[in-house]
PDB file of N, CA and C in Angstrom:
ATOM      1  N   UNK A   1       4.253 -16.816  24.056  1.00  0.00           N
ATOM      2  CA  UNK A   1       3.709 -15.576  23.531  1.00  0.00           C
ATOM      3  C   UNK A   1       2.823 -14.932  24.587  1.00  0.00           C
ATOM      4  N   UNK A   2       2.831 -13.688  24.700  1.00  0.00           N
ATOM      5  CA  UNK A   2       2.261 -12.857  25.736  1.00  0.00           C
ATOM      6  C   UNK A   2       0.136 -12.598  25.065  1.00  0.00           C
ATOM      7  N   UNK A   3      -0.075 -11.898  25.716  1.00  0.00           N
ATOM      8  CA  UNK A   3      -1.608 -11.504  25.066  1.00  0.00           C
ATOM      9  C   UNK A   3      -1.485 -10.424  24.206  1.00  0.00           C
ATOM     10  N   UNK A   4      -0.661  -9.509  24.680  1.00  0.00           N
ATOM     11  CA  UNK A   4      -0.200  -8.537  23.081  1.00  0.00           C
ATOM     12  C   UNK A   4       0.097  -8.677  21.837  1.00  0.00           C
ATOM     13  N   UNK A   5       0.990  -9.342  21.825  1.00  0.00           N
ATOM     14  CA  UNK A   5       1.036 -10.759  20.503  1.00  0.00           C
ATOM     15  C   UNK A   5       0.122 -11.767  19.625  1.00  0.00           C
ATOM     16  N   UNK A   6      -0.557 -12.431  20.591  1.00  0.00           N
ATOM     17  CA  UNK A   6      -1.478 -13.039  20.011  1.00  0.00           C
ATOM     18  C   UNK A   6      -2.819 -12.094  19.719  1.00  0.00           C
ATOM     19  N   UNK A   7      -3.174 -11.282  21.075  1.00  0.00           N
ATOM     20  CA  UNK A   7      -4.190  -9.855  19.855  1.00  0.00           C
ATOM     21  C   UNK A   7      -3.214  -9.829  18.595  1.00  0.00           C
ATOM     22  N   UNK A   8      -2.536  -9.198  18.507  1.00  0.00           N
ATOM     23  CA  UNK A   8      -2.073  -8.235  17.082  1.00  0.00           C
ATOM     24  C   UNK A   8      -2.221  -9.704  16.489  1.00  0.00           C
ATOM     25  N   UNK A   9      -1.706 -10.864  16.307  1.00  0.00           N
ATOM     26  CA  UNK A   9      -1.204 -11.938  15.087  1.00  0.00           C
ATOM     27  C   UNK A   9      -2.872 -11.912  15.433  1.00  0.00           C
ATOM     28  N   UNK A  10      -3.841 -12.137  15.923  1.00  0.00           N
ATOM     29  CA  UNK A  10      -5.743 -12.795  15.890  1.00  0.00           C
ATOM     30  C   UNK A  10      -6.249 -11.516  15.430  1.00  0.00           C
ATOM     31  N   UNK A  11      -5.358 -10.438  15.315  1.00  0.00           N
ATOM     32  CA  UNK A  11      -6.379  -9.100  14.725  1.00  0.00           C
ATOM     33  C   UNK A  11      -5.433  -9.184  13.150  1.00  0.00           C
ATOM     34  N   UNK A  12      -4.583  -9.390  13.368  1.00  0.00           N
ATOM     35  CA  UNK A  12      -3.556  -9.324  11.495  1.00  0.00           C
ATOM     36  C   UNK A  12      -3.665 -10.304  10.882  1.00  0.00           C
ATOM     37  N   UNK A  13      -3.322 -12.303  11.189  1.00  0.00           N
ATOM     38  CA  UNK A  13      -3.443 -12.617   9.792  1.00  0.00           C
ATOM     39  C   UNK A  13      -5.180 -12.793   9.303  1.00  0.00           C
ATOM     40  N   UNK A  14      -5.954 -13.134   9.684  1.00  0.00           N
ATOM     41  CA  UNK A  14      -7.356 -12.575   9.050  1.00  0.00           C
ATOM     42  C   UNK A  14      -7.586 -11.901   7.680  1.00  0.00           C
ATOM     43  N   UNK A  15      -7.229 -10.558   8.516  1.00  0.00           N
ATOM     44  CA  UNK A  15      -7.300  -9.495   7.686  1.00  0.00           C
ATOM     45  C   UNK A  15      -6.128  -9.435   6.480  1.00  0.00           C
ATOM     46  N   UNK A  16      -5.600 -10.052   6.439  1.00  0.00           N
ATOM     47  CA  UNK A  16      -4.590 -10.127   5.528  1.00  0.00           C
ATOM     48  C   UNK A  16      -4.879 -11.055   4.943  1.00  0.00           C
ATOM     49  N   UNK A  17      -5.385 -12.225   5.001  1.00  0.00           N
ATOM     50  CA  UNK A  17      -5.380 -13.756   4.394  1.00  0.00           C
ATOM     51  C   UNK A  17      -6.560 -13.625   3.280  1.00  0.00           C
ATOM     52  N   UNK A  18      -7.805 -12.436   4.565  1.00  0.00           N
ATOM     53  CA  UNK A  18      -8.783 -12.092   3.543  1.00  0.00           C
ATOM     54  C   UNK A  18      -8.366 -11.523   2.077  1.00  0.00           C
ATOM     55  N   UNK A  19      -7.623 -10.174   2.419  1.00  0.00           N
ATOM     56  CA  UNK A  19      -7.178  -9.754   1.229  1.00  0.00           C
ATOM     57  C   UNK A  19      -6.436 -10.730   0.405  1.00  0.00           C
ATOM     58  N   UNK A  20      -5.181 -11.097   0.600  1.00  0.00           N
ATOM     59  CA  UNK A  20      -4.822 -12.433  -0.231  1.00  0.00           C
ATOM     60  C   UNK A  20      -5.442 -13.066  -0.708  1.00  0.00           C
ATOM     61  N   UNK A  21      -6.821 -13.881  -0.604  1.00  0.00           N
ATOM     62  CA  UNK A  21      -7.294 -14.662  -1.329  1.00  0.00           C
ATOM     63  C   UNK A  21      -7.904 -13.607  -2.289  1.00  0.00           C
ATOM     64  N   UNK A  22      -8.011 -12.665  -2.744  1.00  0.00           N
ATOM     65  CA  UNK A  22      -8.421 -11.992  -3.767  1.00  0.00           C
ATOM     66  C   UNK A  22      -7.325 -10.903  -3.892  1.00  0.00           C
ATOM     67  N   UNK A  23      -5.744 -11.491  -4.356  1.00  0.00           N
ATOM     68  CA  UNK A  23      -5.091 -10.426  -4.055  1.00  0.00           C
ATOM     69  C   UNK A  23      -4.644  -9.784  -5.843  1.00  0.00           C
ATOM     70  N   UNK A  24      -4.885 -10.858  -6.964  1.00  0.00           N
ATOM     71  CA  UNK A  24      -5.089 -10.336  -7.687  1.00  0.00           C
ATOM     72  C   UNK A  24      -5.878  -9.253  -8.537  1.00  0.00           C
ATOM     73  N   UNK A  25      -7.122  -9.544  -8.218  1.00  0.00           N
ATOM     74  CA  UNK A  25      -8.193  -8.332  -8.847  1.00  0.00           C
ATOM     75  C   UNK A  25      -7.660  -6.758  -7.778  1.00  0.00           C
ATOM     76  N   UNK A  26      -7.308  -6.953  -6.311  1.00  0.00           N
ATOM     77  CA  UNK A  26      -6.580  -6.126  -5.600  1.00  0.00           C
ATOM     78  C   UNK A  26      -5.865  -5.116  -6.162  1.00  0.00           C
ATOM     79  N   UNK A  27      -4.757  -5.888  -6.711  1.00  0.00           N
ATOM     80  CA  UNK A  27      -3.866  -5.526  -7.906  1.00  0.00           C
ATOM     81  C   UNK A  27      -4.228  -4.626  -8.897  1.00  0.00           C
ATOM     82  N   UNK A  28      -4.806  -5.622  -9.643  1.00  0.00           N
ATOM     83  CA  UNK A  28      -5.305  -5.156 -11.166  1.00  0.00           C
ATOM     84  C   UNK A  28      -6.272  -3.804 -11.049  1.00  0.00           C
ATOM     85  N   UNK A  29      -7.140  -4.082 -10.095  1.00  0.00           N
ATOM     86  CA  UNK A  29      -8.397  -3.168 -10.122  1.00  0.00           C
ATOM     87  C   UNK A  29      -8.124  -1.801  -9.453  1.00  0.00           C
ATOM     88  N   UNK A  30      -6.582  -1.565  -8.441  1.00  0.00           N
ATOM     89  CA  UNK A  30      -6.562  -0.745  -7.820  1.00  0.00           C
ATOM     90  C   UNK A  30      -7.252  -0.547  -6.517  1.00  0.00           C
ATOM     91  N   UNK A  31      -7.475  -1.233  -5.941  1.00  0.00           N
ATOM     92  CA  UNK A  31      -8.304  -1.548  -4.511  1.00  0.00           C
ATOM     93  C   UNK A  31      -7.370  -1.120  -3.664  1.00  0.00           C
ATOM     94  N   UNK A  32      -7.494   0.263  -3.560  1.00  0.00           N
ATOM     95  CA  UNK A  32      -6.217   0.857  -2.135  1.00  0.00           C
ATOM     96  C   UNK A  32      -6.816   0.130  -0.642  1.00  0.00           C
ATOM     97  N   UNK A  33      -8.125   0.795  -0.867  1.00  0.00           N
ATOM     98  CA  UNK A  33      -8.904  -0.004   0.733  1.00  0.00           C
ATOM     99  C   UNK A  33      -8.506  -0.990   0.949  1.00  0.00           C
ATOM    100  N   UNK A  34      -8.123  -1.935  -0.230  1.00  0.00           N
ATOM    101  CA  UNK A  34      -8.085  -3.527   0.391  1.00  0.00           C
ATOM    102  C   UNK A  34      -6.768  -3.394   0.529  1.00  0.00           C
ATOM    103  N   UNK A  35      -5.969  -3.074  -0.218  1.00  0.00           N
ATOM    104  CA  UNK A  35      -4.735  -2.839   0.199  1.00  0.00           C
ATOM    105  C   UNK A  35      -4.049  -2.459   1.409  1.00  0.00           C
ATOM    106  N   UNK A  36      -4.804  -0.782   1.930  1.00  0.00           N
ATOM    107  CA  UNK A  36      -4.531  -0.795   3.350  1.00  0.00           C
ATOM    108  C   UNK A  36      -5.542  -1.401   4.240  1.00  0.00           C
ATOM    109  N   UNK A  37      -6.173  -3.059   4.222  1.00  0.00           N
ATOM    110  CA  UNK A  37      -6.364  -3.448   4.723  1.00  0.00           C
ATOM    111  C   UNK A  37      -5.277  -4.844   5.251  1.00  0.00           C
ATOM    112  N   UNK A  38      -4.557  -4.733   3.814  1.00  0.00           N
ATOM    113  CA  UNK A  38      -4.161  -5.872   3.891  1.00  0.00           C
ATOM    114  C   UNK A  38      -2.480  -5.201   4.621  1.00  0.00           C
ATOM    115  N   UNK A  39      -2.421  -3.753   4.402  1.00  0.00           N
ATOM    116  CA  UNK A  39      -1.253  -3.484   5.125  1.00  0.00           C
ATOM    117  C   UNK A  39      -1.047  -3.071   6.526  1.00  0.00           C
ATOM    118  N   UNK A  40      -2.217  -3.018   7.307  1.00  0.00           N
ATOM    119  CA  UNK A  40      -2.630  -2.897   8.196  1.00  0.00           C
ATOM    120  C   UNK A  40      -2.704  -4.222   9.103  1.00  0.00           C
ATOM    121  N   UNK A  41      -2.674  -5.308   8.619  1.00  0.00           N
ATOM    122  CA  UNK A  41      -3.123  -6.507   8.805  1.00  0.00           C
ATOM    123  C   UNK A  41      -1.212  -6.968   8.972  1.00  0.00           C
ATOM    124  N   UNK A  42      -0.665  -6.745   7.828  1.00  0.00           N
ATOM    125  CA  UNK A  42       0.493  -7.587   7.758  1.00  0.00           C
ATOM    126  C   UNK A  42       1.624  -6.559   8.784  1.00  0.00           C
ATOM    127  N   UNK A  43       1.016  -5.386   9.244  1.00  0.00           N
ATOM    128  CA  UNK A  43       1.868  -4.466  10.033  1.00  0.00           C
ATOM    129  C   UNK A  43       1.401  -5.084  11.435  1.00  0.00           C
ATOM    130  N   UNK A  44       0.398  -5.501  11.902  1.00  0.00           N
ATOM    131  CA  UNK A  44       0.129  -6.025  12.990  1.00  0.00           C
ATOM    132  C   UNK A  44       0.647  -7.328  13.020  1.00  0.00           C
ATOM    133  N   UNK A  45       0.881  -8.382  12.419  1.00  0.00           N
ATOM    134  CA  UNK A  45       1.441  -9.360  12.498  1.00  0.00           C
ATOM    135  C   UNK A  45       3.390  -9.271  12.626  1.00  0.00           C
ATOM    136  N   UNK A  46       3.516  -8.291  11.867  1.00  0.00           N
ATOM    137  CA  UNK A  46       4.699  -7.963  12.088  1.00  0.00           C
ATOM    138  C   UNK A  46       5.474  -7.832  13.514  1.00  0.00           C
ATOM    139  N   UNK A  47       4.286  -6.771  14.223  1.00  0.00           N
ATOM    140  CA  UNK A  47       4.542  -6.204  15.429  1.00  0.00           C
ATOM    141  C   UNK A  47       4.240  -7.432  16.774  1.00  0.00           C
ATOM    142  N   UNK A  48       3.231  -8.348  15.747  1.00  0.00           N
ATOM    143  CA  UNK A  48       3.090  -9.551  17.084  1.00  0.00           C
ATOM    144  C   UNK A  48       4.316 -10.443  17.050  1.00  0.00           C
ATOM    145  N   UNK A  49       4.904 -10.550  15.996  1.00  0.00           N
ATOM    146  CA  UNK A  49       6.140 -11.250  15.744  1.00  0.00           C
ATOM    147  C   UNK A  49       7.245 -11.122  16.604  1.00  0.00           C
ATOM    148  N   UNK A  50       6.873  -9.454  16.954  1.00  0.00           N
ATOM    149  CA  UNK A  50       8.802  -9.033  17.028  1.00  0.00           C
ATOM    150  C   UNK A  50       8.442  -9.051  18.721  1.00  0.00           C
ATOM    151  N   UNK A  51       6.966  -9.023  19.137  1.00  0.00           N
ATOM    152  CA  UNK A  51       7.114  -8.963  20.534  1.00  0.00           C
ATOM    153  C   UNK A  51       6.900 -10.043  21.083  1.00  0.00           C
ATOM    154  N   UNK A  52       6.707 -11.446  20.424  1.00  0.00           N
ATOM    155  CA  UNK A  52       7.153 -12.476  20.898  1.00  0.00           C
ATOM    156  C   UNK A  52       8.623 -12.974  20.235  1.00  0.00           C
ATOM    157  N   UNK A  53       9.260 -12.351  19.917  1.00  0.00           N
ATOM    158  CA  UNK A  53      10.672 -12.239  19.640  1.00  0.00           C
ATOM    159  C   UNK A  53      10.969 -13.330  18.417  1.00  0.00           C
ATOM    160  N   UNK A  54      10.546 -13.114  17.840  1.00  0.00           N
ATOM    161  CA  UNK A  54      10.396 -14.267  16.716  1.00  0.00           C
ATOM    162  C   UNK A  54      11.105 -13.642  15.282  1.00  0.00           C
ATOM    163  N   UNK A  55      12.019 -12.775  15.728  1.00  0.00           N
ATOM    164  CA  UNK A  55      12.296 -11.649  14.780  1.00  0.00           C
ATOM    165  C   UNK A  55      12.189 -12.496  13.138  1.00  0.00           C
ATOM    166  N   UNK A  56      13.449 -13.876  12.644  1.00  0.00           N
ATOM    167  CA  UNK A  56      13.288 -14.425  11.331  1.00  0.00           C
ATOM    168  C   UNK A  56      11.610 -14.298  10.621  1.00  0.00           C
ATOM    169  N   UNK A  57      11.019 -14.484  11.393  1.00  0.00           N
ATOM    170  CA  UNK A  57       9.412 -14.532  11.384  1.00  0.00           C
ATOM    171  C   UNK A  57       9.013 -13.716  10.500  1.00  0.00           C
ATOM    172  N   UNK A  58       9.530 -12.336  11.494  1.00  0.00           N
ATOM    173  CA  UNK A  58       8.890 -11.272  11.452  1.00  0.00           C
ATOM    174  C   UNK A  58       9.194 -10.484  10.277  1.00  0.00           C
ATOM    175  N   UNK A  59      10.978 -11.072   9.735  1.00  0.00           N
ATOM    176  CA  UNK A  59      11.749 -10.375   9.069  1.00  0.00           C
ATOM    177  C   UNK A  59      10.911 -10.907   7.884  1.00  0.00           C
ATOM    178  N   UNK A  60      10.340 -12.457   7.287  1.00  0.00           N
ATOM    179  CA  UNK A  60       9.932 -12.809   6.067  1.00  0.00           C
ATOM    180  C   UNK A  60       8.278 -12.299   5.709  1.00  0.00           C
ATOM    181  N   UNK A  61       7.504 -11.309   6.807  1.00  0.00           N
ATOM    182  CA  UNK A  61       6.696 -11.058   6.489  1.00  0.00           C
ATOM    183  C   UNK A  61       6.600  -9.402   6.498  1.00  0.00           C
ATOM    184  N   UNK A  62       7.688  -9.005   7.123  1.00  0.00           N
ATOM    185  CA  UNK A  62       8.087  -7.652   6.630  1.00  0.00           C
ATOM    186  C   UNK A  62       8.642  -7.614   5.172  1.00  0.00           C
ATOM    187  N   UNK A  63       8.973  -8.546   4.307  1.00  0.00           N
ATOM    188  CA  UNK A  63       9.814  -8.518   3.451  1.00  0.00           C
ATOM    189  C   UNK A  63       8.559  -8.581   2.703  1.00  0.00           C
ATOM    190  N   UNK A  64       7.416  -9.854   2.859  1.00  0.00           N
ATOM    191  CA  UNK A  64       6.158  -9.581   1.787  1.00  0.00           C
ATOM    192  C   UNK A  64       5.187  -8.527   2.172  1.00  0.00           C
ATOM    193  N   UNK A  65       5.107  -7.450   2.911  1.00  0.00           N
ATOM    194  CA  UNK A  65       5.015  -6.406   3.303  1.00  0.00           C
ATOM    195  C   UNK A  65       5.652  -5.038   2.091  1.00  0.00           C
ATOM    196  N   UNK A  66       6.590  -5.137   2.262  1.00  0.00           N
ATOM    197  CA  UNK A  66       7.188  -4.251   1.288  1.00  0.00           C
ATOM    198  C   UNK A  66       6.986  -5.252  -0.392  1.00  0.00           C
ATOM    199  N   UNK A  67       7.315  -6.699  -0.682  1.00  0.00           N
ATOM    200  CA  UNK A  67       6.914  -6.635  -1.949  1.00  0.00           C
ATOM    201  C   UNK A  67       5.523  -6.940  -2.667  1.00  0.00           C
ATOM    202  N   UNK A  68       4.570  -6.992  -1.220  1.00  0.00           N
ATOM    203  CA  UNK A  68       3.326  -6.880  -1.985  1.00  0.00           C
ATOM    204  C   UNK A  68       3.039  -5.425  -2.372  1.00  0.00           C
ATOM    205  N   UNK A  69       4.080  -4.295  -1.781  1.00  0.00           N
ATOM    206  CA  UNK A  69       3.756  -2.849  -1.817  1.00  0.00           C
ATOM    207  C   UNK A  69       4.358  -2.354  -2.955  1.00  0.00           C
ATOM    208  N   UNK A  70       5.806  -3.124  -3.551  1.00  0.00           N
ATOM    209  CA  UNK A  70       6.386  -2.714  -4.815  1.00  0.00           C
ATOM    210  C   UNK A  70       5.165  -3.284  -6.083  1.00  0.00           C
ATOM    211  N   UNK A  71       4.502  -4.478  -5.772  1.00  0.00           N
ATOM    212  CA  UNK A  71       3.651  -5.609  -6.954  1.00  0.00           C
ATOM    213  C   UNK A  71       2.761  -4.162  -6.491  1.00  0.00           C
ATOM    214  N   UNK A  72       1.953  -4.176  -5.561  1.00  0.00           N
ATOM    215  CA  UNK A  72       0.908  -2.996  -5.920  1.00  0.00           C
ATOM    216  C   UNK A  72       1.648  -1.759  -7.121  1.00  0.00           C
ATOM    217  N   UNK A  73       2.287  -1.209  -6.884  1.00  0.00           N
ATOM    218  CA  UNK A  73       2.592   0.468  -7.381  1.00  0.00           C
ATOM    219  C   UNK A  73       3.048   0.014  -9.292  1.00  0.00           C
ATOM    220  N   UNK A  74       3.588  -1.439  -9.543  1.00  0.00           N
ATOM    221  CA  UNK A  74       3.421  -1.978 -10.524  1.00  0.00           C
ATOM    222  C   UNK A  74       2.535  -2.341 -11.428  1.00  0.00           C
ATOM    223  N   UNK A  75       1.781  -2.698 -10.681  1.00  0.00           N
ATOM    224  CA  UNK A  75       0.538  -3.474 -10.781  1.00  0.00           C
ATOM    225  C   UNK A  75      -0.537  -2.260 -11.455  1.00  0.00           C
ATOM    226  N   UNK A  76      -1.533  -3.128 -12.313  1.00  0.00           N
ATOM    227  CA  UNK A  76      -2.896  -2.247 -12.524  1.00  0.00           C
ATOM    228  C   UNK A  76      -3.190  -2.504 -13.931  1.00  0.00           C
ATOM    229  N   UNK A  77      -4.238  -2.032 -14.028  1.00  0.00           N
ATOM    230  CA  UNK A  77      -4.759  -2.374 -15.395  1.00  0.00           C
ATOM    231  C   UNK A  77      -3.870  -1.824 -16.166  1.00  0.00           C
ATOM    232  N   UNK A  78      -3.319  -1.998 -17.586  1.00  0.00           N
ATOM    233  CA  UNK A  78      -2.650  -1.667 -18.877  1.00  0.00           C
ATOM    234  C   UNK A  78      -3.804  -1.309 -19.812  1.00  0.00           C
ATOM    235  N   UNK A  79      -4.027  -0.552 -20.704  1.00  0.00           N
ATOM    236  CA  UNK A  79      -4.757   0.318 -21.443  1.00  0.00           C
ATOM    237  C   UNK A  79      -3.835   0.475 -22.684  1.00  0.00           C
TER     238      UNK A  79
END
């Protein structure tokens, strides 16, 4: 892995792992901030993935990328 890579994966999973461990109330409560923190986070890991060529990698966290983004727009309090 180059130093471009490991920045983006030492600046993304963090920030993503943070959000995850509270990714339910996230959810429920409507927390966009944390959300685009946490999509911001999993877009940089993405990008460290593909430039150390690790594409399968890259492909299973692009994939929870998009379905933590479908669970968000689902997601939320019921009333």
């Amino acid at each position: 892995m180059d130093a471009r890579s490991l920045a983006l994966l030492g600046a993304g999973y963090p920030a993503a792992v943070a959000v995850l461990t509270r990714w339910v109330p996230v959810v429920r409560e409507r927390r966009w901030r944390w959300l685009a923190v946490h999509h911001a986070g999993m877009a940089a890991i993405v990008a460290g993935l593909l430039l150390a060529r690790r594409p399968g990698s890259a492909a299973v966290n692009g994939a929870w990328l998009a379905v933590s983004s479908v669970w968000y727009a689902a997601g939320g309090r019921r009333r």
